[in-house]
Protein backbone atom coordinates (compact mmCIF):
# COMPACT_ATOMS: atom_id res chain seq x y z
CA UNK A 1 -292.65 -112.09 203.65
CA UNK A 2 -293.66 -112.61 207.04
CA UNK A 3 -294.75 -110.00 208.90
CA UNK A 4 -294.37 -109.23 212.67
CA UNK A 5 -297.50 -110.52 214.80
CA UNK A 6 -300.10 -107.95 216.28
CA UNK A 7 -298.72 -108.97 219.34
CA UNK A 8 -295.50 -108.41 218.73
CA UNK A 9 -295.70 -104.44 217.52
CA UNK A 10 -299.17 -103.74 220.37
CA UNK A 11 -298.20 -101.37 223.36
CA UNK A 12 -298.74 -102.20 226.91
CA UNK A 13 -302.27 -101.55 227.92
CA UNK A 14 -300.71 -101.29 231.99
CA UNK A 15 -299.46 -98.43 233.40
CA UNK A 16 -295.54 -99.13 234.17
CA UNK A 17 -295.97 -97.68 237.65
CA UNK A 18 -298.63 -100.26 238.68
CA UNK A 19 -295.82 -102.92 237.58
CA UNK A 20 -293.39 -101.26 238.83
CA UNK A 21 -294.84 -101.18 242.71
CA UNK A 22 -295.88 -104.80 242.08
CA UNK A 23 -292.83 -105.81 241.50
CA UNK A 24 -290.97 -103.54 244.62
CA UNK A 25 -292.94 -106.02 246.71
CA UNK A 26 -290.71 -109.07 245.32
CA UNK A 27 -287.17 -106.93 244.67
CA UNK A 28 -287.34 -103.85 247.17
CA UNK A 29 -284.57 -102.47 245.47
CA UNK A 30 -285.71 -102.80 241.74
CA UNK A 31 -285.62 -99.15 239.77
CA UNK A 32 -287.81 -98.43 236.59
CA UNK A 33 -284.72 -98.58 234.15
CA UNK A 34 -284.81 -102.27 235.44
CA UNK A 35 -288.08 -103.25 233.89
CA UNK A 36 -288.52 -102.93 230.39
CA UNK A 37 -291.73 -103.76 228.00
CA UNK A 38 -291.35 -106.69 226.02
CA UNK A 39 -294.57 -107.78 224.25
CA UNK A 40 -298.49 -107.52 224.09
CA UNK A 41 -301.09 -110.48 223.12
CA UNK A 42 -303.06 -111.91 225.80
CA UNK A 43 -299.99 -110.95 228.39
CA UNK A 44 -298.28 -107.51 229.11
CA UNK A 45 -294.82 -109.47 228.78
CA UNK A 46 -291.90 -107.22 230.66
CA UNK A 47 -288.27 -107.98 230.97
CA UNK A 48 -286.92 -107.59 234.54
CA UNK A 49 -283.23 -106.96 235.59
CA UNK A 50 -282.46 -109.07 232.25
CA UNK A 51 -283.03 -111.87 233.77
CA UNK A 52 -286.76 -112.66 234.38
CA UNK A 53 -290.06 -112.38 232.36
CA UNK A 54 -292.74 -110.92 234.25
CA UNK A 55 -296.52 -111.62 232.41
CA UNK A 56 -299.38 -108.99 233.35
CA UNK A 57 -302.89 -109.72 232.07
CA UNK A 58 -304.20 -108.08 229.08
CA UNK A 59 -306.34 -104.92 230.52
CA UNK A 60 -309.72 -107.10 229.63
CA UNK A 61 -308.61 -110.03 231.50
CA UNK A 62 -306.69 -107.73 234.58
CA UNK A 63 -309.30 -109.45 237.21
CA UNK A 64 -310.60 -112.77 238.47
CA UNK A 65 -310.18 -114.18 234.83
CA UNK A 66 -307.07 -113.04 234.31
CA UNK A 67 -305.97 -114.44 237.85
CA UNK A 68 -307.55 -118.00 236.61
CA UNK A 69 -305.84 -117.93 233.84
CA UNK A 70 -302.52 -117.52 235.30
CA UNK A 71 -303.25 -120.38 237.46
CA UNK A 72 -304.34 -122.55 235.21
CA UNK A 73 -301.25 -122.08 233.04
CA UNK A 74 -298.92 -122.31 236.61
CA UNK A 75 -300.72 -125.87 236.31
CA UNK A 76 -299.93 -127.02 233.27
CA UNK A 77 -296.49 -126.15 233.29
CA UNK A 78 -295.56 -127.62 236.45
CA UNK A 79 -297.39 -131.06 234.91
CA UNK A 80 -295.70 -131.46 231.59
CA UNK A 81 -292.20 -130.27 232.61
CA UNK A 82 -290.59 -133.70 232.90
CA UNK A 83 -291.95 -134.78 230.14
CA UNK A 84 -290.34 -132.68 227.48
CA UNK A 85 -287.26 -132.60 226.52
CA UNK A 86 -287.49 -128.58 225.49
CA UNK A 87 -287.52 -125.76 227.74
CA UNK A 88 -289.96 -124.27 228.87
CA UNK A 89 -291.01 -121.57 231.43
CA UNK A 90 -290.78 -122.45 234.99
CA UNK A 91 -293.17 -119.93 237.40
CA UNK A 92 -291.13 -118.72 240.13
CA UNK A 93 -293.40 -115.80 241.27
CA UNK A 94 -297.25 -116.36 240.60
CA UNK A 95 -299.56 -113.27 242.25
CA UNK A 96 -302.01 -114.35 244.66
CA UNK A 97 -303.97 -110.96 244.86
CA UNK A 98 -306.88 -112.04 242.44
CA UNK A 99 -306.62 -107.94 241.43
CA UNK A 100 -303.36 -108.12 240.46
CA UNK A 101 -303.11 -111.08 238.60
CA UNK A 102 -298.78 -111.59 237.45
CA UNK A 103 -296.63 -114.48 236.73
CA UNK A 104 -292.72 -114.44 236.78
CA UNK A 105 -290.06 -116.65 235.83
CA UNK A 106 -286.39 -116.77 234.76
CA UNK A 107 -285.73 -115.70 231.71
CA UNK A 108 -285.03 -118.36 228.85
CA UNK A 109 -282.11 -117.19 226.38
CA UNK A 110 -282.86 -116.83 222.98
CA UNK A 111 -285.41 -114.73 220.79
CA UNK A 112 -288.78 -115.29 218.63
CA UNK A 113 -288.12 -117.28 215.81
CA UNK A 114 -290.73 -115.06 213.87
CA UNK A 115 -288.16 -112.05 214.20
CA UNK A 116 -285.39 -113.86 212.29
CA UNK A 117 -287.10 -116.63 210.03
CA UNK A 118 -286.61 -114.25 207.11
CA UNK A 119 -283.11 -114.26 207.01
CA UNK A 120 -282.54 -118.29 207.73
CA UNK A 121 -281.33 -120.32 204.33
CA UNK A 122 -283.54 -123.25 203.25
CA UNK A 123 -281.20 -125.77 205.17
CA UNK A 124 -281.43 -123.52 208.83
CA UNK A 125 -285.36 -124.28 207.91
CA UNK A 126 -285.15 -127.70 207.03
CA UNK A 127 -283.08 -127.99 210.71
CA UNK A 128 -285.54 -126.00 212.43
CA UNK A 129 -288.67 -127.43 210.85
CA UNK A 130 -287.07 -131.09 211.84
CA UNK A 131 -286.46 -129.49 216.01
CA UNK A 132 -290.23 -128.38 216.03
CA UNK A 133 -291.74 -131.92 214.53
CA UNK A 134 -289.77 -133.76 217.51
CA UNK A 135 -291.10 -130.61 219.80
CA UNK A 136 -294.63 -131.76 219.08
CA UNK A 137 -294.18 -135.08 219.08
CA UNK A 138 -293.24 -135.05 222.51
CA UNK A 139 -296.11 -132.14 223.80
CA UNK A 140 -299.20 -134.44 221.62
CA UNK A 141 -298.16 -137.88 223.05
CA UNK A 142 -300.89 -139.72 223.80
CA UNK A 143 -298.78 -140.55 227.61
CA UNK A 144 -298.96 -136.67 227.94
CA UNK A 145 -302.65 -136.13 227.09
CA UNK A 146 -303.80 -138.77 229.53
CA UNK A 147 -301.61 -137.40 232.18
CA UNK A 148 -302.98 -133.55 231.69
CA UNK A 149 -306.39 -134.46 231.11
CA UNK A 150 -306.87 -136.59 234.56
CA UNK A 151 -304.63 -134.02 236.85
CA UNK A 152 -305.99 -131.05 235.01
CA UNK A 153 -309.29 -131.58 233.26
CA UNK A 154 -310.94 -133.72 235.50
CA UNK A 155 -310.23 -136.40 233.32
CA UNK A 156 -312.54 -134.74 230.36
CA UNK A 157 -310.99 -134.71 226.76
CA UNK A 158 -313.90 -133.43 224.63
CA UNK A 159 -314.39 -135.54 222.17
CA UNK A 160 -314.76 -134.57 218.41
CA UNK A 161 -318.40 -134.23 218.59
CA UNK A 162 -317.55 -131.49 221.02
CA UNK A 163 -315.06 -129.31 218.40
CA UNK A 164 -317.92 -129.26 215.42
CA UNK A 165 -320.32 -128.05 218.28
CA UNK A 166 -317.92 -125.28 219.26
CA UNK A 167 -316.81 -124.33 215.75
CA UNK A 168 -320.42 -124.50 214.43
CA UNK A 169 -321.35 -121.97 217.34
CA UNK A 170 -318.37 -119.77 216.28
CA UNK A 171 -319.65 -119.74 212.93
CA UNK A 172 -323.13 -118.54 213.57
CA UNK A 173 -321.27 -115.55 215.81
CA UNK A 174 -318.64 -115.04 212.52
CA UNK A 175 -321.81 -114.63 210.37
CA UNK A 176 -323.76 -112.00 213.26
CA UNK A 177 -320.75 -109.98 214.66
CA UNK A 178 -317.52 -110.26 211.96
CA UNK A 179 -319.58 -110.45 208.09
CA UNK A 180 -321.19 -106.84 208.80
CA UNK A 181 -317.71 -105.57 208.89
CA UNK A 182 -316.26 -106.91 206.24
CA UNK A 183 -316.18 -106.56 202.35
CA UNK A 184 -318.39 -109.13 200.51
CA UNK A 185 -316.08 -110.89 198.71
CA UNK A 186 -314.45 -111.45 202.16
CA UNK A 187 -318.13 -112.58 203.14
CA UNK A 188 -318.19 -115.24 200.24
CA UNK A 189 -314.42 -116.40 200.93
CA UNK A 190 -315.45 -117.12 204.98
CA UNK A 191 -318.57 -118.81 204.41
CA UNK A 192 -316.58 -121.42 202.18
CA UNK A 193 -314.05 -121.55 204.66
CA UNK A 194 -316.23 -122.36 207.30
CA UNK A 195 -318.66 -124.21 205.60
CA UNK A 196 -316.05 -126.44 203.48
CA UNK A 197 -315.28 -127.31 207.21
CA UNK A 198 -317.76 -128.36 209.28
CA UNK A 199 -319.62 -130.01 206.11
CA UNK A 200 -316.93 -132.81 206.02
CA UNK A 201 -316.80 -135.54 208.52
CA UNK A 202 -313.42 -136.63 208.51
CA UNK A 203 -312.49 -132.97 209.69
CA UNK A 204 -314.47 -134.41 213.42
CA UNK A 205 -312.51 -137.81 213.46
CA UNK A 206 -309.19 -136.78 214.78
CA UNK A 207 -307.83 -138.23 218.26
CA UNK A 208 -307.77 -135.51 220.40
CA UNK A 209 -304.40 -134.37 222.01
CA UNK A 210 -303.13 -131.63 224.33
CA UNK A 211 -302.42 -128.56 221.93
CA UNK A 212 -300.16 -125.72 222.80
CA UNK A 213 -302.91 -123.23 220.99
CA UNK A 214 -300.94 -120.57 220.14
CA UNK A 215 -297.73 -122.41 218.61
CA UNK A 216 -296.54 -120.37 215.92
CA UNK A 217 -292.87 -118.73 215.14
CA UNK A 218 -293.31 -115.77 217.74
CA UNK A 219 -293.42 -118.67 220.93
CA UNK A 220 -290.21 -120.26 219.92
CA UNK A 221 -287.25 -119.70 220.91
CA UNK A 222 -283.83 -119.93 219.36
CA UNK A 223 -280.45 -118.65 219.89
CA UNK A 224 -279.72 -116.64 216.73
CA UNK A 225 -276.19 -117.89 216.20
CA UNK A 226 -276.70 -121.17 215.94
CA UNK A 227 -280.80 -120.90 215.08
CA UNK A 228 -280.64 -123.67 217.83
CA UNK A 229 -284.28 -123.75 219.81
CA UNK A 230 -283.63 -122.89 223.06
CA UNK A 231 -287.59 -123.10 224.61
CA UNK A 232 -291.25 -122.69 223.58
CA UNK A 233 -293.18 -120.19 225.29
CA UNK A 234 -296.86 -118.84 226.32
CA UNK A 235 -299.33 -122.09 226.97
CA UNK A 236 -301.95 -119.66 228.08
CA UNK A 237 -304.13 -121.53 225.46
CA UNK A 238 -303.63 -124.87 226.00
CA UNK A 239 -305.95 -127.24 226.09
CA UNK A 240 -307.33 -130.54 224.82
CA UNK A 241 -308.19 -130.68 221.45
CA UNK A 242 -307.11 -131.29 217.45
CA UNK A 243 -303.57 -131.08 217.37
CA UNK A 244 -303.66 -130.08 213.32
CA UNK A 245 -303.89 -126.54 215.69
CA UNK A 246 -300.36 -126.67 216.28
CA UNK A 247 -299.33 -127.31 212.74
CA UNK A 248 -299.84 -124.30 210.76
CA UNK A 249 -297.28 -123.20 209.48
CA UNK A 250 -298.49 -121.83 205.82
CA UNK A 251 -297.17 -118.83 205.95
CA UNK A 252 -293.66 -120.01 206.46
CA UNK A 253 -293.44 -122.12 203.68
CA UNK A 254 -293.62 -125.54 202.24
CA UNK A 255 -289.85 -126.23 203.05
CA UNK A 256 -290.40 -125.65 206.42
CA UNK A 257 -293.86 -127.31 207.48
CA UNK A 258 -292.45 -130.07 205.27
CA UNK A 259 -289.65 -130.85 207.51
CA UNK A 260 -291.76 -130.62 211.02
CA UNK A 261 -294.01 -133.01 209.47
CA UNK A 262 -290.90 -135.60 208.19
CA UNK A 263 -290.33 -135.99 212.19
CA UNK A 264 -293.55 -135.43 213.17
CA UNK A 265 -295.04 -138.98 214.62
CA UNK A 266 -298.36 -137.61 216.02
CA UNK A 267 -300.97 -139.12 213.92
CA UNK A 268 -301.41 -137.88 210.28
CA UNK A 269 -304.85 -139.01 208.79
CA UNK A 270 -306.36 -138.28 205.64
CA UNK A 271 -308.16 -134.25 206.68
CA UNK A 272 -305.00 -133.39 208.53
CA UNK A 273 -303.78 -130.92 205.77
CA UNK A 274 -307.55 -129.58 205.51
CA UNK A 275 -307.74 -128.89 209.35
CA UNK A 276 -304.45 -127.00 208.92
CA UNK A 277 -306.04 -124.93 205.97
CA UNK A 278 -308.88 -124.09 208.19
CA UNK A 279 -307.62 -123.05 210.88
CA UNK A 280 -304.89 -121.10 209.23
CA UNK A 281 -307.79 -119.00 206.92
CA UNK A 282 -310.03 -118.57 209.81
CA UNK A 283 -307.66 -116.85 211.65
CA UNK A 284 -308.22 -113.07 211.16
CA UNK A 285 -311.73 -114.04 212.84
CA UNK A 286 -310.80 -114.48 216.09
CA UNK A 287 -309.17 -111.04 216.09
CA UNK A 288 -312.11 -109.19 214.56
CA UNK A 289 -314.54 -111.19 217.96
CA UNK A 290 -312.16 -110.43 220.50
CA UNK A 291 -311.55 -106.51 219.05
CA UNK A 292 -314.97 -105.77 218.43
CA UNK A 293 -316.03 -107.66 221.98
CA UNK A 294 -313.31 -105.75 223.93
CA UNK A 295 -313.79 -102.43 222.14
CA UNK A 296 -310.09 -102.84 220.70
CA UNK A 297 -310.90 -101.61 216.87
CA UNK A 298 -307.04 -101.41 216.83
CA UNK A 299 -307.12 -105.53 217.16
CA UNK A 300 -310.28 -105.78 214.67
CA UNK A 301 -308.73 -103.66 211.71
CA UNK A 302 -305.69 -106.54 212.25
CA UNK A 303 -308.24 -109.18 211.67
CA UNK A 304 -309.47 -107.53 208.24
CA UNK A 305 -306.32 -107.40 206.78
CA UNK A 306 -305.17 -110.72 207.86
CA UNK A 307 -308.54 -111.89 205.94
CA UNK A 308 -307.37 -110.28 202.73
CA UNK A 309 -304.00 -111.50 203.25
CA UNK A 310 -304.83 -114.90 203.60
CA UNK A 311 -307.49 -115.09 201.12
CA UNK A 312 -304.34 -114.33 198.21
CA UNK A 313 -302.88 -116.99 199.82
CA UNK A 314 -305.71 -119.78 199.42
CA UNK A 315 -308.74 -118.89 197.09
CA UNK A 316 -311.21 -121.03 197.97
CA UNK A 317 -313.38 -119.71 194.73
C-alpha cells in the first residue's frame, strides 16, 4: 500500500495572516475563508478563491533563496511550455519583494494521482502508466534539453563525471551526518546501496537530460472520473541531469512502471533499471540531511522509516 507523502500530511510552517495580507495586495477584497491550506514540501501550497494556487516558501527557504528559487522555476516554465503537450502551471503572480518570496497561478483541475492510485484496476494503471511514458518523453527530449540548458544554464549540462562527484560527496555526508542516527543494519543496507552505485561505471554513462526531480504520483494530476492526466506539477527541482530520476516508480508496481516504460522513447541503456533502484533506496536520506540540517526532526524520523520501508522492499544482503 502506498502511503501518503510527508508532504502531503506536513502543516504549514507560515502564519495564514502573513498570506493572507500578501495576498490583499493582489485581491483587495479576498477574506480568510477564501484561502485555504493545501500542501507542505518545499512550498506552503494554498488554494485561493478555488481557483488559483498560491506557493509560499518553506520557512528555511522564506528569504533570498527562497525568492531565487521561485524565479528560477518562473523560468523554466515559461521555456518549456510550448513544448509539451501536458499542462502545466502557468505563473500569473510571481512576488518581487525578495522577503516575501510567492508564486501564483490558475488553478489546474484535477487531484494527486498518489491520493487515488490505490483504488485504480490494473487496466486504469496500464492507461496511466502509458500517459506518463509519453509525458517524459516529451519533458527528456534531447530538442528540450538543448533549449533549457542554453536559455537557462548558460549552456552547462554537467556531464556524468559531474553526478559521481556530487553523489560521492553526498555519500561521505550520508556516512558523517545520517549513519549515527540510524540502526546498524540500516548502516550495512546504505553503504551497499551507495557503494553498489558509484562502484559501477555504466551507472556515470547516461546522456544527460532535463529531469523534473521530484516526478512521482503526488505531482500528477488527473481528473478522478476518467483517471485522465490533466497536468504535472512542482518543477522546483528541475534541472539537468540522469533522467532514470524521473522513473521510479517501485513502489507503485511492476504493472505500472512497466507500461511508462512500453512508451517511454528516452534512452534505455543497460544500468537504467540500477539507477532507478538507487535512487529509489536512497531516498529516506535526503529527508534525514535536510531534517537534521533544518532542525525539522519531524522530517528526519520520515527518513528512518522510509529506510526500513524500503529496505523490505529491496535487500541488498
Amino acid at each position: 500500500m502506498i502511503a501518503l507523502s510527508y508532504e502531503e500530511t506536513n502543516p504549514s510552517d507560515i502564519d495564514q495572516s502573513l498570506v493572507e495580507n500578501l495576498l490583499k495586495g493582489i485581491f483587495p477584497d479576498i477574506t480568510a475563508d477564501e484561502i485555504s491550506f493545501y500542501y507542505h514540501g518545499t512550498y506552503n501550497v494554498f488554494v485561493v478563491k478555488n481557483k488559483y494556487i498560491f506557493r509560499f516558501p518553506d520557512a528555511s527557504l522564506y528569504n533570498s533563496k527562497g525568492f531565487e528559487m521561485i524565479k528560477n522555476e518562473e523560468r523554466l516554465l515559461r521555456a518549456i511550455r510550448g513544448s509539451l503537450s501536458f499542462e502545466i502551471p502557468n505563473p500569473i503572480y510571481c512576488s518581487e519583494d525578495v522577503n516575501n518570496p510567492f508564486v501564483g497561478y490558475k488553478k489546474i483541475p484535477g487531484i494527486s494521482l498518489s491520493r487515488i492510485y490505490e483504488k485504480t484496476s490494473i487496466e486504469e494503471r496500464i492507461k496511466l502508466g502509458l500517459s506518463i511514458g509519453r509525458f517524459l518523453t516529451e519533458y527528456h527530449s534531447p530538442e528540450l534539453c538543448l533549449t533549457v540548458s542554453k536559455d537557462l544554464f548558460g549552456g552547462k549540462r554537467g556531464t556524468p563525471e559531474d553526478h559521481f562527484v556530487s553523489w560521492a560527496k553526498e555519500y561521505e555526508e550520508v556516512k558523517k551526518i545520517v549513519f549515527p542516527r540510524i540502526e546498524k543494519n540500516s548502516i550495512r543496507w546504505l553503504q551497499k546501496v551507495f557503494e553498489n552505485y558509484l562502484e559501477q561505471k555504466e551507472n556515470f554513462q547516461f546522456d544527460p537530460t532535463l529531469v523534473h526531480g521530484d516526478f512521482d504520483t503526488s505531482n500528477i494530476l488527473v481528473n478522478p472520473g476518467t483517471l485522465q492526466i490533466t497536468g504535472i506539477i512542482d518543477f522546483e527541482e528541475a534541472r539537468i541531469s540522469d533522467p532514470a530520476q524521473d522513473l521510479i516508480f517501485i513502489e507503485e508496481g511492476e504493472i505500472f512502471s512497466n507500461a511508462v516504460i512500453k512508451t517511454y522513447q528516452g534512452n534505455i541503456d543497460s544500468s537504467l533499471e540500477d539507477r532507478i533502484r538507487f535512487y529509489f533506496c536512497r531516498a529516506g536520506t535526503a529527508y534525514i540531511l535536510y531534517g537534521v540540517k533544518n532542525n525539522i526532526p519531524q522530517l528526519a524520523n520520515y527518513g528512518k522509516l522510509m529506510i526500513k520501508k524500503r529496505m523490505n522492499m529491496i535487500p541488498y544482503f
